[in-house]
Structure formats: structure tokens, C-alpha cells
C-alpha atoms as a PDB file:
ATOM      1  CA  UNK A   1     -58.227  54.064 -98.064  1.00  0.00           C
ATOM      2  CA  UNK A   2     -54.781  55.362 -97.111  1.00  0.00           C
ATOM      3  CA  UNK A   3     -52.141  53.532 -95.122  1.00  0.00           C
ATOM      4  CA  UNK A   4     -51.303  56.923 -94.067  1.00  0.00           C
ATOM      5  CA  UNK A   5     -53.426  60.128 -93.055  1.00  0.00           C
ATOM      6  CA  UNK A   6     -51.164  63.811 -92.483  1.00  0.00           C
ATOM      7  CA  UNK A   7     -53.167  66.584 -91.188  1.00  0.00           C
ATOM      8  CA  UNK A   8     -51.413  69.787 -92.392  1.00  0.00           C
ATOM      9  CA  UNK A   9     -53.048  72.721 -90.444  1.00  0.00           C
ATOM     10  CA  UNK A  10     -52.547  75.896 -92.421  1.00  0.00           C
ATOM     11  CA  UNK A  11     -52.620  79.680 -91.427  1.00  0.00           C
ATOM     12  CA  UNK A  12     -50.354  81.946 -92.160  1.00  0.00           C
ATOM     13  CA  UNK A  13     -47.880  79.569 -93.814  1.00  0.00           C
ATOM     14  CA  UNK A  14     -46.781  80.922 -97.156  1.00  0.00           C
ATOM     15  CA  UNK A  15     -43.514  81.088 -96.682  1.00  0.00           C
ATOM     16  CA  UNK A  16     -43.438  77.677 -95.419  1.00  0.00           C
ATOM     17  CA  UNK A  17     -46.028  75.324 -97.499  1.00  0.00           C
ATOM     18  CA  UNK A  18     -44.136  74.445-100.947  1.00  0.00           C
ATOM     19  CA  UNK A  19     -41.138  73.315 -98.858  1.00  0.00           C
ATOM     20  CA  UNK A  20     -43.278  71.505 -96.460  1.00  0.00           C
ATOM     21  CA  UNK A  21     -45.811  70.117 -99.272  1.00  0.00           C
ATOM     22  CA  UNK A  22     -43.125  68.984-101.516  1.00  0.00           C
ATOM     23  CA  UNK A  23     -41.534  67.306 -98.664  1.00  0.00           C
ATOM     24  CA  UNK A  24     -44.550  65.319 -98.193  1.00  0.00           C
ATOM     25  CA  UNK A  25     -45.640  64.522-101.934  1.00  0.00           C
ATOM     26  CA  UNK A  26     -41.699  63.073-102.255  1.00  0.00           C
ATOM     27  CA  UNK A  27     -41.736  60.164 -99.627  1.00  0.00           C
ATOM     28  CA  UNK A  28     -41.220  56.772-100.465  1.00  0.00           C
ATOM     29  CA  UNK A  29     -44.462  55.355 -99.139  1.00  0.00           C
ATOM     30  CA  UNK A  30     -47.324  56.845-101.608  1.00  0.00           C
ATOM     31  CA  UNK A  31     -50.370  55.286-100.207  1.00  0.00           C
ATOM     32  CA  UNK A  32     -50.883  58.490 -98.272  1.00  0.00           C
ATOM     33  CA  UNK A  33     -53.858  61.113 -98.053  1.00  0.00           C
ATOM     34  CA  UNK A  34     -52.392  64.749 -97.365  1.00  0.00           C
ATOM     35  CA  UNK A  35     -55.235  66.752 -95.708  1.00  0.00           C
ATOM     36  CA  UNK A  36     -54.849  70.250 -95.669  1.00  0.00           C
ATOM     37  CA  UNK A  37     -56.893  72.695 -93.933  1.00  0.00           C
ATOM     38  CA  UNK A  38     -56.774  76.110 -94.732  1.00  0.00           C
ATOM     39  CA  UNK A  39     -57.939  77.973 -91.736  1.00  0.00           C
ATOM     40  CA  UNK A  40     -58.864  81.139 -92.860  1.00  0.00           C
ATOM     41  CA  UNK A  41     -55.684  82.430 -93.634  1.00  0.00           C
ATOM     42  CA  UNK A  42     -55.116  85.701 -94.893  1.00  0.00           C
ATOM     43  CA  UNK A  43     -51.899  85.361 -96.616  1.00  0.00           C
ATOM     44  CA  UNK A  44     -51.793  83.500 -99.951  1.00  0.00           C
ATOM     45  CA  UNK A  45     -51.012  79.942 -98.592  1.00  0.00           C
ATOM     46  CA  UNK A  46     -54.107  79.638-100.875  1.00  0.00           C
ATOM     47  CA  UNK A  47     -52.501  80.232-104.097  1.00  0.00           C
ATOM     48  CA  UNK A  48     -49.350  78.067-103.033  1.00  0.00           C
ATOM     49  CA  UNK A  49     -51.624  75.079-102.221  1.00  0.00           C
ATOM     50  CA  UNK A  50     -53.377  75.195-105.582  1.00  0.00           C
ATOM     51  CA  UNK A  51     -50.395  75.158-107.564  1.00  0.00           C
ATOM     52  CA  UNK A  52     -50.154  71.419-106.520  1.00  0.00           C
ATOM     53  CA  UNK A  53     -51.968  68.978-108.357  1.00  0.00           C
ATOM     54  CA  UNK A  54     -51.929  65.684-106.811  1.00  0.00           C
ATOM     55  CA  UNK A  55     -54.505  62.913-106.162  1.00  0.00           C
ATOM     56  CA  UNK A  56     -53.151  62.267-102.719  1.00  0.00           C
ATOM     57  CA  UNK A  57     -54.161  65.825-101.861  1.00  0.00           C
ATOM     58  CA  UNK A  58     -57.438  66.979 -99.986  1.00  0.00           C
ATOM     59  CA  UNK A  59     -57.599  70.611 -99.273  1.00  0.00           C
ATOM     60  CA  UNK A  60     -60.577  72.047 -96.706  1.00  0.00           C
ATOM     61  CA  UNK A  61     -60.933  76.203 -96.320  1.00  0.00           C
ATOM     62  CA  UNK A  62     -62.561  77.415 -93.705  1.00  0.00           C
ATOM     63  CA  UNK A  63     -63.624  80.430 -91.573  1.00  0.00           C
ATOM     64  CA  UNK A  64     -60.684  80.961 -88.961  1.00  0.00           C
ATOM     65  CA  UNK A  65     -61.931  78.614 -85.915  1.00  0.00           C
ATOM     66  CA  UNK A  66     -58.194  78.294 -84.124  1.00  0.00           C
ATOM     67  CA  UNK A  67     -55.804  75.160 -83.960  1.00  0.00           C
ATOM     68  CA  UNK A  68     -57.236  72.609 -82.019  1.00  0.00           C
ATOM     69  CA  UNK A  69     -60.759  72.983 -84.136  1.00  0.00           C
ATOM     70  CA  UNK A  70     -58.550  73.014 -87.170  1.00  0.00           C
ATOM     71  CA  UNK A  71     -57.119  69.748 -85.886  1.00  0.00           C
ATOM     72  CA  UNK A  72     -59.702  67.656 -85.027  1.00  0.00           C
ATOM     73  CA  UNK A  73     -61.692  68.274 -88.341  1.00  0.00           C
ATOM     74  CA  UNK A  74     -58.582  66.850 -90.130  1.00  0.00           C
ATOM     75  CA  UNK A  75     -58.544  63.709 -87.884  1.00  0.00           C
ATOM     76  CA  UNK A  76     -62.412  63.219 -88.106  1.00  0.00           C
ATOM     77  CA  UNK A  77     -61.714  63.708 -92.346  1.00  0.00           C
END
């Protein structure tokens, strides 16, 4: 398990995940879990979250069901 859990809530985000993902996968503490939850997002934060390849990573899509929903299914992962 962890030390660390992120929740990374994603819709609409392209132009904003590789920065934000990278940011994450380059910290000095690696005993972390990313979770990422794609909420239905029609852009193609999709394709940018599958061009990373990392253990640490656990990515979710689902049907559009608004922040807070999108929230608490990443703190109950």
C-alpha cells in the first residue's frame, strides 16, 4: 500500500494533464498511488493519460457523474 494516495479528477483537462502528471510522477517520495479518474471527458485527456506508463498509475473512466461523485470514488479507491 501507498504512503501516499492523489486523486486527480479529470474532465476537460488536455491542455493541462502532461504538465500536471509529470509533475506528479517526478517527486522525490515514490511510494505514491496516482488515481486518475477520467470523468467522461470529451476532449482527448484520454490519449494524454495513456501515453504514461507507470506502475504508480491507476486510471478509472467513467460516464460523466460531476465533481464531487468523481471525488469520492477516488478517495473510496
Amino acid at each position: 500500500m501507498a504512503k501516499v494516495s492523489i486523486v486527480v479528477p479529470v474532465y476537460n483537462t488536455e491542455k493541462y494533464l502532461k504538465k500536471c502528471l509529470n509533475s506528479l510522477l517526478n517527486q522525490t517520495l515514490e511510494d505514491i498511488e496516482i488515481i486518475i479518474i477520467n470523468d467522461g471527458s470529451p476532449d482527448n485527456s484520454e490519449k494524454v493519460i495513456n501515453e504514461f506508463n507507470d506502475k504508480r498509475i491507476k486510471y478509472i473512466k467513467q460516464k460523466n457523474a460531476g465533481i464531487g461523485q468523481t471525488r469520492n470514488r477516488g478517495i473510496n479507491i
